[in-house]
N, C-alpha and C. Protein backbone atom coordinates (compact mmCIF):
# COMPACT_ATOMS: atom_id res chain seq x y z
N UNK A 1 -9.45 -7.43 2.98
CA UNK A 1 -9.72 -6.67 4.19
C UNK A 1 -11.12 -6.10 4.13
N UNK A 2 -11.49 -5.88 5.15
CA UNK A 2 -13.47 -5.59 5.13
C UNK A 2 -13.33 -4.39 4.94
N UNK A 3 -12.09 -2.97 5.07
CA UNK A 3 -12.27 -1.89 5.43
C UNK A 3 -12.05 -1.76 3.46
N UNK A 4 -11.46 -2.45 2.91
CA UNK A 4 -11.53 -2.35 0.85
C UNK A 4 -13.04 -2.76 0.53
N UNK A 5 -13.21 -3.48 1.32
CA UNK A 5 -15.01 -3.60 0.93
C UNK A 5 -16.37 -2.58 1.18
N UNK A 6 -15.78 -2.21 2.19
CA UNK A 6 -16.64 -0.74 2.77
C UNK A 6 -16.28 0.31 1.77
N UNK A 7 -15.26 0.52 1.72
CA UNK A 7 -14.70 1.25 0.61
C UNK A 7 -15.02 1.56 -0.79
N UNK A 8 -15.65 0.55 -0.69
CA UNK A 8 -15.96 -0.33 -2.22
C UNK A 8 -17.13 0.07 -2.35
N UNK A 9 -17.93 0.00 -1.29
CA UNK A 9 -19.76 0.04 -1.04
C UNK A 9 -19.74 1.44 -1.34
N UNK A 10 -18.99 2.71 -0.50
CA UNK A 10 -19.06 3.75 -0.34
C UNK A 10 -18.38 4.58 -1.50
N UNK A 11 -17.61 3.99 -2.32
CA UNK A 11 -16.97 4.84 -3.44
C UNK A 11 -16.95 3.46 -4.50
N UNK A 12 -18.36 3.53 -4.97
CA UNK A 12 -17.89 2.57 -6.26
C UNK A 12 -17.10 3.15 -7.51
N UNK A 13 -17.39 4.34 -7.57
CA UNK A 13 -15.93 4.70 -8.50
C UNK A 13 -14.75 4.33 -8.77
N UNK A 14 -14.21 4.23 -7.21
CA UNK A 14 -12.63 3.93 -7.03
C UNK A 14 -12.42 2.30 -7.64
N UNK A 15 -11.70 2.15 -8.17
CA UNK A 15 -11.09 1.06 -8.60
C UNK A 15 -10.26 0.35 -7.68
N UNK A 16 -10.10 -1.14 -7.91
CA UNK A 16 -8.86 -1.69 -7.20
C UNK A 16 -9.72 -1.68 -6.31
N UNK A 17 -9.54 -1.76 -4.91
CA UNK A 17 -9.92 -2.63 -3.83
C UNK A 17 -9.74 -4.05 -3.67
N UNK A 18 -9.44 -4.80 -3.96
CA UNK A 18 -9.49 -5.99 -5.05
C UNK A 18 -8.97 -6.70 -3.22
N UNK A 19 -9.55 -7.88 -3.19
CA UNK A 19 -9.01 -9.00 -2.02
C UNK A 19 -7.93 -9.23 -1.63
N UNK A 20 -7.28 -9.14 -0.87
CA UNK A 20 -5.89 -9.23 -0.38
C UNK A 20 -5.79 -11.06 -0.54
N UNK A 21 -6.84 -11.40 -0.32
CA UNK A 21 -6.33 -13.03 -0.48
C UNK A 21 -6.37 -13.34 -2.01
N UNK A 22 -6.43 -12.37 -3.16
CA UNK A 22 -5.53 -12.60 -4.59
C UNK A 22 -4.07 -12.54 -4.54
N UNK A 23 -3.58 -11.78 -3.76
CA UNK A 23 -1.98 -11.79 -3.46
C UNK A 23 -1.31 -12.91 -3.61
N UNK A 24 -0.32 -12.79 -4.29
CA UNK A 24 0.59 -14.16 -3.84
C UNK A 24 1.56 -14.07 -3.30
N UNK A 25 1.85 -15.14 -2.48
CA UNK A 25 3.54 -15.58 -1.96
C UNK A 25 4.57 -15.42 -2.49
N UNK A 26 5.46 -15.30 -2.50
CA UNK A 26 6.75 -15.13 -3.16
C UNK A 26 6.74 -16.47 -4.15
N UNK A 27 6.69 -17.12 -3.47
CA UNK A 27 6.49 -18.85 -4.69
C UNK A 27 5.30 -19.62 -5.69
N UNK A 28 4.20 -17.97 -4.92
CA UNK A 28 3.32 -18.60 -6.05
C UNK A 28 3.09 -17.60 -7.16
N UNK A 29 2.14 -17.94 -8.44
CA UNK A 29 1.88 -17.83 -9.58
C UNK A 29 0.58 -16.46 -9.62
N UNK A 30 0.03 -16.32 -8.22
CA UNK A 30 -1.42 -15.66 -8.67
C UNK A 30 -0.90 -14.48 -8.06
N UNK A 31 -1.63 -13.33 -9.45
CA UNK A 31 -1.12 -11.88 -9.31
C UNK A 31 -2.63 -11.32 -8.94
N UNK A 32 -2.15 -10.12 -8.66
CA UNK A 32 -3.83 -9.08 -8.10
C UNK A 32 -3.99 -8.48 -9.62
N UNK A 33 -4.94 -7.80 -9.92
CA UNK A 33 -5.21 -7.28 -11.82
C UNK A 33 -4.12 -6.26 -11.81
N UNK A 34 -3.80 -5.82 -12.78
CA UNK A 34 -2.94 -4.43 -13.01
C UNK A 34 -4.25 -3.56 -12.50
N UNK A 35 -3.71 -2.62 -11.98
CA UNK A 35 -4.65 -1.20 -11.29
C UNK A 35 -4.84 -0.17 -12.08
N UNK A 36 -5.67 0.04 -12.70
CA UNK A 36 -6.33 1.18 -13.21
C UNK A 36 -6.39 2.69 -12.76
N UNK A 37 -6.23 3.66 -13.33
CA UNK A 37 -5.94 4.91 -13.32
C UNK A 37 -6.37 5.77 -11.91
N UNK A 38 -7.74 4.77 -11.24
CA UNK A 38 -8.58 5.85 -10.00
C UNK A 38 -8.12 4.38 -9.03
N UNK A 39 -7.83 4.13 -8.64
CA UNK A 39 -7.41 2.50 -7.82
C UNK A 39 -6.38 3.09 -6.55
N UNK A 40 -7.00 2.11 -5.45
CA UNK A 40 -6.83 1.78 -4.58
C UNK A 40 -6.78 0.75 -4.09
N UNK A 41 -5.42 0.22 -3.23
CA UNK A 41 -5.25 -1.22 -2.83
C UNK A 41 -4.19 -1.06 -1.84
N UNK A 42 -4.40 -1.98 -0.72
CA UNK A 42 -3.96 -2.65 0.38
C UNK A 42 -2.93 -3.85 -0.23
N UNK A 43 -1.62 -3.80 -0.17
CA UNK A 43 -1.08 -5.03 -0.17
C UNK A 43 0.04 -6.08 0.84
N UNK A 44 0.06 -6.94 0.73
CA UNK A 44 0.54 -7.28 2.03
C UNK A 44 1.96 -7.93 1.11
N UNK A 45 3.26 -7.44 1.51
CA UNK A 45 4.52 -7.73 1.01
C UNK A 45 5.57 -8.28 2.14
N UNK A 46 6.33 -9.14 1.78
CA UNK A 46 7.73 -9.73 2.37
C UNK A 46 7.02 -10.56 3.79
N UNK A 47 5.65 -11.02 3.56
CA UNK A 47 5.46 -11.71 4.60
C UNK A 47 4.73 -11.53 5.97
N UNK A 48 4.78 -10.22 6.02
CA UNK A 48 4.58 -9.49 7.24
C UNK A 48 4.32 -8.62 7.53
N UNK A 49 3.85 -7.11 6.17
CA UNK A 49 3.94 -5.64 6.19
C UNK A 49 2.66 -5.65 5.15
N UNK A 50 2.05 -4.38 5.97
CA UNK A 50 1.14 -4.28 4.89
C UNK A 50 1.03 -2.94 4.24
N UNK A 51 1.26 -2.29 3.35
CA UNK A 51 1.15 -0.71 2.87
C UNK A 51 -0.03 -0.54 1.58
N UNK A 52 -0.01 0.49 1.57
CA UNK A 52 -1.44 0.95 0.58
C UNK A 52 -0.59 1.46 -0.60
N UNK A 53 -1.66 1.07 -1.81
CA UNK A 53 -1.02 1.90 -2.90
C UNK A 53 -2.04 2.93 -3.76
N UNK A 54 -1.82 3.46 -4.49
CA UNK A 54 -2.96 4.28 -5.17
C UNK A 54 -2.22 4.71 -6.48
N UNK A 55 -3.33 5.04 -7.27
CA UNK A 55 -3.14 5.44 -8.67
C UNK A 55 -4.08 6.76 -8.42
N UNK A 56 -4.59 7.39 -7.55
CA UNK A 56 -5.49 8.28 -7.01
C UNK A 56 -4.48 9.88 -7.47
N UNK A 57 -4.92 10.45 -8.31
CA UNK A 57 -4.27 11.79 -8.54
C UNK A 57 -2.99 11.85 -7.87
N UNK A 58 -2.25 10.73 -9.05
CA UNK A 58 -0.89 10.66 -9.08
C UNK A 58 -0.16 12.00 -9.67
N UNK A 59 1.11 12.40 -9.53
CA UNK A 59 2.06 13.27 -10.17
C UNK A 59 1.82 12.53 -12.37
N UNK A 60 1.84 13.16 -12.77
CA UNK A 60 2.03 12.93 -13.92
C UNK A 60 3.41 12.06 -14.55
N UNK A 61 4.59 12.13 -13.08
CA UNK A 61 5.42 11.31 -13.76
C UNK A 61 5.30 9.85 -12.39
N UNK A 62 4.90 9.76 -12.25
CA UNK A 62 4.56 8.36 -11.04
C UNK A 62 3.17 7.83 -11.56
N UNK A 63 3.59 6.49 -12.12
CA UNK A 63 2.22 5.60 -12.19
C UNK A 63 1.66 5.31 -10.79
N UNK A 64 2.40 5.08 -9.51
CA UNK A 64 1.98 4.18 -8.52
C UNK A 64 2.70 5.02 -7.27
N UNK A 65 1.81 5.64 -6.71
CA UNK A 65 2.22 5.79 -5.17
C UNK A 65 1.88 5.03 -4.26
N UNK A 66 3.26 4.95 -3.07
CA UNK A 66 3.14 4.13 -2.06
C UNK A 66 2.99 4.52 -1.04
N UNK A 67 2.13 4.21 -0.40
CA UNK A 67 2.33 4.57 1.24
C UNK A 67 2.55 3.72 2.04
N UNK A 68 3.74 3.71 2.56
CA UNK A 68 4.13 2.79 3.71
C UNK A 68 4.35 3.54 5.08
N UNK A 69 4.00 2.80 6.52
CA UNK A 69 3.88 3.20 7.31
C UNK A 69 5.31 2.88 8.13
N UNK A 70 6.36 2.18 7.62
CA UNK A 70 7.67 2.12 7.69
C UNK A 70 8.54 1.64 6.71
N UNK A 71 10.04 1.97 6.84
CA UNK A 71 10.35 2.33 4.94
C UNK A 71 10.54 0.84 4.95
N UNK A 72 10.18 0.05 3.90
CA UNK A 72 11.15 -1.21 3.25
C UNK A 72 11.92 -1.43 2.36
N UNK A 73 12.49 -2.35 2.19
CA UNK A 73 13.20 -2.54 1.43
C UNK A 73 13.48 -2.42 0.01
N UNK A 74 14.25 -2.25 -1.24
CA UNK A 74 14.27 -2.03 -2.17
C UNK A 74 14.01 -3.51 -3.12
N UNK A 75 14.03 -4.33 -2.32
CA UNK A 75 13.76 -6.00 -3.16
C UNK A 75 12.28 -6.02 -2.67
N UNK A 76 11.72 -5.03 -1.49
CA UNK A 76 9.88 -5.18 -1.13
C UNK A 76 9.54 -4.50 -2.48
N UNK A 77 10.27 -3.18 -3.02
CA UNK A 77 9.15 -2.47 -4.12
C UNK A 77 9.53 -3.37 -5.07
N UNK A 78 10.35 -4.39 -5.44
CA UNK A 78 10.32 -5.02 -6.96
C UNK A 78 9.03 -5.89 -6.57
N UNK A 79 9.10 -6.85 -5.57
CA UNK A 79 7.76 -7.80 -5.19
C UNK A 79 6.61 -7.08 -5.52
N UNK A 80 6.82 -5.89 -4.90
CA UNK A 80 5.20 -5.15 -5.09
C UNK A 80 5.46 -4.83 -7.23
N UNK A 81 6.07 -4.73 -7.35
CA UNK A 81 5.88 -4.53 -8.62
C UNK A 81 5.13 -5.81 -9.44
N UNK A 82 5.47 -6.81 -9.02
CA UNK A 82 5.26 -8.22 -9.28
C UNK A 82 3.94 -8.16 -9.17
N UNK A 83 3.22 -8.25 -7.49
CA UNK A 83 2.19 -8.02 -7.08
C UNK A 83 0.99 -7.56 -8.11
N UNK A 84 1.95 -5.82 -8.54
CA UNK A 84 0.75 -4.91 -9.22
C UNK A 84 0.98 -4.93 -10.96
N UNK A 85 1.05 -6.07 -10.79
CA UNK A 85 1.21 -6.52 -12.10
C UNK A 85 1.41 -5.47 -13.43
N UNK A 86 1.77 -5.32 -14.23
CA UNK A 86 1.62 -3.61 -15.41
C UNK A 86 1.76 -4.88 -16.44
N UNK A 87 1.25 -4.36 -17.54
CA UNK A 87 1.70 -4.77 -19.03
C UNK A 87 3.33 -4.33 -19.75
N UNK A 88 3.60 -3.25 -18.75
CA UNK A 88 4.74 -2.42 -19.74
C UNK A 88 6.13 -3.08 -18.66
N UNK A 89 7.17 -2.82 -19.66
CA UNK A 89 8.76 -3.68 -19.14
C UNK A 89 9.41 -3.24 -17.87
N UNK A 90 8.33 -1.68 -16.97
CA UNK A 90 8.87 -1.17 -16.44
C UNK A 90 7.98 0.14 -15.82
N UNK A 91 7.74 0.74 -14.36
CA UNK A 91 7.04 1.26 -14.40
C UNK A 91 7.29 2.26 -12.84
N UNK A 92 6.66 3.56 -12.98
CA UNK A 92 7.18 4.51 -11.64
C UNK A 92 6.75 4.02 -10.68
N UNK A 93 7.55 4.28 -9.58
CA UNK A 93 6.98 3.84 -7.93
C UNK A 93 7.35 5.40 -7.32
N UNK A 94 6.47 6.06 -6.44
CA UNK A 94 6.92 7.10 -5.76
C UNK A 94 6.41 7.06 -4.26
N UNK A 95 7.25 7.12 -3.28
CA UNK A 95 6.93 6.51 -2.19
C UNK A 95 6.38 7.88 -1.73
N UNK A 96 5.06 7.90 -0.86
CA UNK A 96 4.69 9.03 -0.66
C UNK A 96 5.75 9.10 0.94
N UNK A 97 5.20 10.77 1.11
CA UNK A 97 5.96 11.13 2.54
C UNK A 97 4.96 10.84 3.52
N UNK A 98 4.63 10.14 4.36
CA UNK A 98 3.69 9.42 5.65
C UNK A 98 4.46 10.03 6.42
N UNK A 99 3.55 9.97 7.61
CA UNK A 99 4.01 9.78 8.64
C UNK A 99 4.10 8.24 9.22
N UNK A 100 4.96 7.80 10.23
CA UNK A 100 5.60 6.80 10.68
C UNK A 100 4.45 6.15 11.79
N UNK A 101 4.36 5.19 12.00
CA UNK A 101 3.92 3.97 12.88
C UNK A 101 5.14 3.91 14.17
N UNK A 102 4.76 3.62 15.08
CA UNK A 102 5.43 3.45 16.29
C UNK A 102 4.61 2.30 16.46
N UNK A 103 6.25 1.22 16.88
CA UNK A 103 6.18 0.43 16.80
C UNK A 103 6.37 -0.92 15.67
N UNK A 104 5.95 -1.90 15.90
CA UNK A 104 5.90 -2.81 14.68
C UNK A 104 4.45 -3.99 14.54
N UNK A 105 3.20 -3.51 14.78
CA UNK A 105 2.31 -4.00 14.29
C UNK A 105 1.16 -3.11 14.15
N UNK A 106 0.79 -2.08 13.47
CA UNK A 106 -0.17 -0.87 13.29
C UNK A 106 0.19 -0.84 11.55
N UNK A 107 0.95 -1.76 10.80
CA UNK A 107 1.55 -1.56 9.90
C UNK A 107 -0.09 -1.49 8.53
N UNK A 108 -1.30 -2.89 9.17
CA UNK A 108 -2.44 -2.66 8.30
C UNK A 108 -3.45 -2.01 9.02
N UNK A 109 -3.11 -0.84 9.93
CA UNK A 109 -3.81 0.03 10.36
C UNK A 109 -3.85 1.35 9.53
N UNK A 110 -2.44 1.51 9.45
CA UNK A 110 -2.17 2.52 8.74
C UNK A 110 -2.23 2.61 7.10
N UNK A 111 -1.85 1.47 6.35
CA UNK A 111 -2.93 1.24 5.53
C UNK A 111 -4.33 1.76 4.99
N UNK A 112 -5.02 1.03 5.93
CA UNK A 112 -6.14 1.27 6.24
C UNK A 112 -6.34 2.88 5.92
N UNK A 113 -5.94 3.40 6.96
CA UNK A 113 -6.21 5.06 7.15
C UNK A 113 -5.51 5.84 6.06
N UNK A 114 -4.75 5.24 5.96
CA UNK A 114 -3.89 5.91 4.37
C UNK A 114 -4.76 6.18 3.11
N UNK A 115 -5.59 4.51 2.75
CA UNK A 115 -6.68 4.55 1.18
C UNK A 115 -7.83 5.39 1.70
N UNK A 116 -8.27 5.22 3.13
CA UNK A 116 -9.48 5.85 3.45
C UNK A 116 -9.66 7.32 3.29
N UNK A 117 -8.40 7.96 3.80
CA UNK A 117 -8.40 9.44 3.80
C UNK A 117 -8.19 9.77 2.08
N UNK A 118 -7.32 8.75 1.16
CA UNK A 118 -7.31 9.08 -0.34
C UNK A 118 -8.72 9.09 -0.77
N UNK A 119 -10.03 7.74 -0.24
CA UNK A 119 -11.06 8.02 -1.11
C UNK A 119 -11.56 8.88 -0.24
N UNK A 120 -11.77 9.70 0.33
CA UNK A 120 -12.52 10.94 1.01
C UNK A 120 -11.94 12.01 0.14
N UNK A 121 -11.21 11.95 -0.37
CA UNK A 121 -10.62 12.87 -1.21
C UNK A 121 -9.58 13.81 -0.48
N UNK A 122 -8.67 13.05 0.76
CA UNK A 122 -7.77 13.34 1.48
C UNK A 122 -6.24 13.75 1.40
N UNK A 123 -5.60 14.02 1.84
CA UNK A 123 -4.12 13.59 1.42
C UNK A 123 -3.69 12.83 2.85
N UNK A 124 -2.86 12.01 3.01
CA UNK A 124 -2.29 11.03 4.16
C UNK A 124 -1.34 12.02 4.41
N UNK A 125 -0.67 12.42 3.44
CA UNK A 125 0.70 12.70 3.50
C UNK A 125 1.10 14.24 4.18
N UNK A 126 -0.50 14.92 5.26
CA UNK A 126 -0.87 15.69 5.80
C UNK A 126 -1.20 15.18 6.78
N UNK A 127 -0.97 14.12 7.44
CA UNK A 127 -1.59 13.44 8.20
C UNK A 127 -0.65 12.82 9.35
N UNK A 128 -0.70 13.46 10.95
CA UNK A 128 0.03 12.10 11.57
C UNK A 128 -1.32 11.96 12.43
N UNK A 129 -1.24 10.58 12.53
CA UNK A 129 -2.37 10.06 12.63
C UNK A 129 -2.76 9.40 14.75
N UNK A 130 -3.50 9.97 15.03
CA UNK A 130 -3.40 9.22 16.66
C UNK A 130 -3.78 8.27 16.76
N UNK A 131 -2.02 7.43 16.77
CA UNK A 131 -2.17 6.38 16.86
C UNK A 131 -2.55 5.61 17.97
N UNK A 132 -2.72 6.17 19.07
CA UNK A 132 -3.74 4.93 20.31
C UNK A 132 -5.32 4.49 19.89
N UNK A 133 -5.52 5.67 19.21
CA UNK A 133 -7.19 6.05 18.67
C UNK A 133 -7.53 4.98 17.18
N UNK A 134 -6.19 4.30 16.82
CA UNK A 134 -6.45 3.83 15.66
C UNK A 134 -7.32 2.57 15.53
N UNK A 135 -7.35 1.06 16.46
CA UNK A 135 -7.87 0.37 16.50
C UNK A 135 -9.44 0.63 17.03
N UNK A 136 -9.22 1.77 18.15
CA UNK A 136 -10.84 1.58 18.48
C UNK A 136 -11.92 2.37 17.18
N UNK A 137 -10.81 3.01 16.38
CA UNK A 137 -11.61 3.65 15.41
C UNK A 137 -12.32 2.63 14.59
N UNK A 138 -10.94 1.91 13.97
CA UNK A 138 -11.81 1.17 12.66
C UNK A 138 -12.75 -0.01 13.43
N UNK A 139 -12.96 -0.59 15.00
CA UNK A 139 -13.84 -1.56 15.27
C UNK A 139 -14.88 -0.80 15.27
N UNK A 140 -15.07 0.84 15.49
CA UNK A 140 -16.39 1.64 15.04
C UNK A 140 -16.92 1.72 13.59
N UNK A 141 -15.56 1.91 12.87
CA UNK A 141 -16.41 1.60 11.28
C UNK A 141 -16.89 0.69 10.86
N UNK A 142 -16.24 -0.63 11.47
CA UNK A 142 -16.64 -1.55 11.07
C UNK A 142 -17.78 -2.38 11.25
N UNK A 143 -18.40 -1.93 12.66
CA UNK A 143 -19.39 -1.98 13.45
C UNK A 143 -20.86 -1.15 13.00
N UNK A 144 -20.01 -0.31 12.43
CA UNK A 144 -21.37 0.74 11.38
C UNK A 144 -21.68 0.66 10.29
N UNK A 145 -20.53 -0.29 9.92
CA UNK A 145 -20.52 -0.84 8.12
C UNK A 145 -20.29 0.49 7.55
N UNK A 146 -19.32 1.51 7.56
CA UNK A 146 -19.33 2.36 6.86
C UNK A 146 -17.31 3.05 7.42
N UNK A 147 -16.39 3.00 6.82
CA UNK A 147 -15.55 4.16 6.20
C UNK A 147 -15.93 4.90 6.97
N UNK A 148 -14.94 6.00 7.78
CA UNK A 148 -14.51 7.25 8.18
C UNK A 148 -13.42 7.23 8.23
N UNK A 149 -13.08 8.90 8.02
CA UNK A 149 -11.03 9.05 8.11
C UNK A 149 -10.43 8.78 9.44
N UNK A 150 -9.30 8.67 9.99
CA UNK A 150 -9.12 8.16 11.21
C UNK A 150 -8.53 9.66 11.82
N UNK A 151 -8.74 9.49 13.20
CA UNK A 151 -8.08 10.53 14.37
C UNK A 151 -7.18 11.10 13.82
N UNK A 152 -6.53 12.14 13.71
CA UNK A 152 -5.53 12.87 12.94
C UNK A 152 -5.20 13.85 14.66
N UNK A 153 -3.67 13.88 14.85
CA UNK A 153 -3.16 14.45 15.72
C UNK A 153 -3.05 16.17 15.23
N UNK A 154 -2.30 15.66 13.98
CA UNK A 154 -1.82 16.90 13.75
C UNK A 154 -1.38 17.09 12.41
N UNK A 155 -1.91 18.11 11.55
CA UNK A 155 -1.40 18.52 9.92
C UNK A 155 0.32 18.67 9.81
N UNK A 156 0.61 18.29 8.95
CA UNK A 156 1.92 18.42 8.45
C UNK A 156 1.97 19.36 7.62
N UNK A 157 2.92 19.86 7.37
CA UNK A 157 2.96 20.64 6.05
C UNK A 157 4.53 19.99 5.32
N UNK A 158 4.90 20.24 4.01
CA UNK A 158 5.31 19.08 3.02
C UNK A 158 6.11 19.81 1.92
N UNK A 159 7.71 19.88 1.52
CA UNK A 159 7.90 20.32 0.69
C UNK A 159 7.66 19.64 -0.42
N UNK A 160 7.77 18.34 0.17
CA UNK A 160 8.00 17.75 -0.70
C UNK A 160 6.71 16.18 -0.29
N UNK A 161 5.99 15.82 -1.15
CA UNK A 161 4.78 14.75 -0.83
C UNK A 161 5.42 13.45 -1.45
N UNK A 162 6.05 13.14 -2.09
CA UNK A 162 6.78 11.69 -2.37
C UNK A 162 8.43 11.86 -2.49
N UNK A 163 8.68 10.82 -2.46
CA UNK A 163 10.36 10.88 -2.17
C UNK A 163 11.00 10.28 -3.61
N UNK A 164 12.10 10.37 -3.98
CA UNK A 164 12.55 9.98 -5.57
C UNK A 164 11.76 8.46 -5.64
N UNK A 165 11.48 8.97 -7.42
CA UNK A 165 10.84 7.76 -7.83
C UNK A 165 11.62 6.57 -8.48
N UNK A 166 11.14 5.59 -8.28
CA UNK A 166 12.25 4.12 -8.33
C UNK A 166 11.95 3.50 -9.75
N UNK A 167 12.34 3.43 -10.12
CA UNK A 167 12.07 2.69 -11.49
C UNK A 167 12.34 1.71 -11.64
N UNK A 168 11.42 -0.03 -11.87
CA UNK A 168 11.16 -0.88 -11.63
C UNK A 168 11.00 -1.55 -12.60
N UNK A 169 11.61 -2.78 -13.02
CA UNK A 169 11.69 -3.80 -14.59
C UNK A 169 10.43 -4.62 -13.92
N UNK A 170 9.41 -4.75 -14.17
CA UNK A 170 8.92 -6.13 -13.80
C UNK A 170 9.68 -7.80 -14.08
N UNK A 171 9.66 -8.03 -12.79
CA UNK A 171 10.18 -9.93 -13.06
C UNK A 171 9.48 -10.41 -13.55
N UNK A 172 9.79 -12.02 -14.38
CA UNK A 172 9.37 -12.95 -14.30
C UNK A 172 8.89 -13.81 -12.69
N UNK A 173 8.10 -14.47 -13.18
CA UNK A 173 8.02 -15.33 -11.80
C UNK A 173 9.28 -16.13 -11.69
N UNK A 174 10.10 -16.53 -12.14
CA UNK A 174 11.74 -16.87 -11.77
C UNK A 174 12.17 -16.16 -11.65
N UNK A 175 12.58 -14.86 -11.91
CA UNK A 175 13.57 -13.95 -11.54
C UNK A 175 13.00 -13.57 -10.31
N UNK A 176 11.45 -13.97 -9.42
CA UNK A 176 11.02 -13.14 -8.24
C UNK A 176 11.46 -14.90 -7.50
N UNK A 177 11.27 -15.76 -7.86
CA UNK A 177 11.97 -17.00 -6.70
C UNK A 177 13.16 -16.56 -6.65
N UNK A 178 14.02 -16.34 -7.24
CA UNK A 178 15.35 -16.42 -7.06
C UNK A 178 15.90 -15.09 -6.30
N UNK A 179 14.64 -14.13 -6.29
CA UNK A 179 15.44 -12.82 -5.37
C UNK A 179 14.48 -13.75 -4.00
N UNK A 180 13.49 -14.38 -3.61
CA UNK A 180 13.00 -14.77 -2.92
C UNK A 180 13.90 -15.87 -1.87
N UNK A 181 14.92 -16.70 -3.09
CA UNK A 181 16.01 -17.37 -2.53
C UNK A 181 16.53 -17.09 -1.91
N UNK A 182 17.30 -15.44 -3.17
CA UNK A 182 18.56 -15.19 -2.39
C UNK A 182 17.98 -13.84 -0.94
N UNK A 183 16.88 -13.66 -0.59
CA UNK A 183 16.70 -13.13 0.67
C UNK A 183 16.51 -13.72 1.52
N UNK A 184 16.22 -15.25 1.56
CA UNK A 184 16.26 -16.37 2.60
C UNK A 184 17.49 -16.47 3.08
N UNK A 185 18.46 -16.44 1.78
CA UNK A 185 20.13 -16.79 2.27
C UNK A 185 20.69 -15.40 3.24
N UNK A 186 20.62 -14.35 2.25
CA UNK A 186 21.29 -13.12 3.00
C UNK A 186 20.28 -13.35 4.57
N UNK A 187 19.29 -13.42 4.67
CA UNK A 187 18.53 -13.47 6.45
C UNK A 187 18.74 -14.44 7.07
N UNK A 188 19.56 -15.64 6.75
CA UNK A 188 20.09 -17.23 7.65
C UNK A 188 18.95 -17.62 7.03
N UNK A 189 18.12 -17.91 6.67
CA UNK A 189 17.16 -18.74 6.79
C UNK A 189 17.67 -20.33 5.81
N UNK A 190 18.63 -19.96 5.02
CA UNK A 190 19.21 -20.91 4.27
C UNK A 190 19.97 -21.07 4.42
């Protein structure tokens, strides 16, 4: 995505950014790097959704927060585990508290505005975001070659900033075809 590359220009610190076209398919072999401690990344899961992740001044017990802009599934965070590859047998996921997307395609908008407001040194999870204002925003950043946080309606306030954390075995690449199978079957597709 061009808005991880701007990102990139503007906070070479941050780690991760890394190409969304390293991702793989459910059937293929190529993983994105394991993410490093200050990292930020866009990933695109189950085909069709895209959510942000960060290692950005995590909780001390969560390696990996998520921000998704609508909830998915519990077979999406094993994929993404796959995705974010770790060395270790097993590793935290803590889904942050967002606010929600209306609708069903703003999904790599919000994204977007999610890592942006983390490298500004933001929180999202303070954030509902105006969403009519969202596309004409980023064709302005992108048009300026430069990152800004997006339209914000209105502050939240938060007892709580992530929701229980999931604890995740990393697959093999066979054990991720075969949940890949069996979600073709449970959806008709097989």
């Amino acid at each position: 995505m061009c808005a991880q590359l701007l990102l990139k220009q503007e906070f070479p610190a941050i780690e991760g950014l890394q190409s969304t076209l390293r991702q793989q398919t459910r059937l293929q072999q190529t993983r994105l790097q394991p993410l490093p401690k200050n990292s930020l990344q866009i990933v695109f899961i189950n085909d069709n959704h895209w959510i942000a992740t960060s290692t950005v001044n995590c909780p001390s017990e969560v390696d990996i927060l998520v921000y998704d802009s609508v909830y998915c599934k519990v077979s999406d965070k094993i994929l993404l585990a796959e995705l974010l590859y770790t060395n270790r047998p097993e590793f935290t996921i803590g889904l942050a508290n967002v606010s929600k997307q209306l609708g069903s395609s703003d999904c790599g908008l919000f994204s977007v505005a999610y890592i942006t407001d983390i490298a500004f040194g933001l929180d999202p999870s303070h954030h509902v975001y105006q969403q009519s204002d969202m596309r004409d925003h980023f064709l302005k950043c992108l048009e300026q070659k430069k990152m800004e946080p997006f339209p914000v309606v209105k502050n939240r306030t938060l007892r709580n900033k992530y929701s229980p954390i999931v604890i995740v075995a990393v697959l093999t690449i066979m054990e991720l075809k075969w949940l890949a199978v069996m979600d073709h079957v449970e959806n008709g597709f097989i």
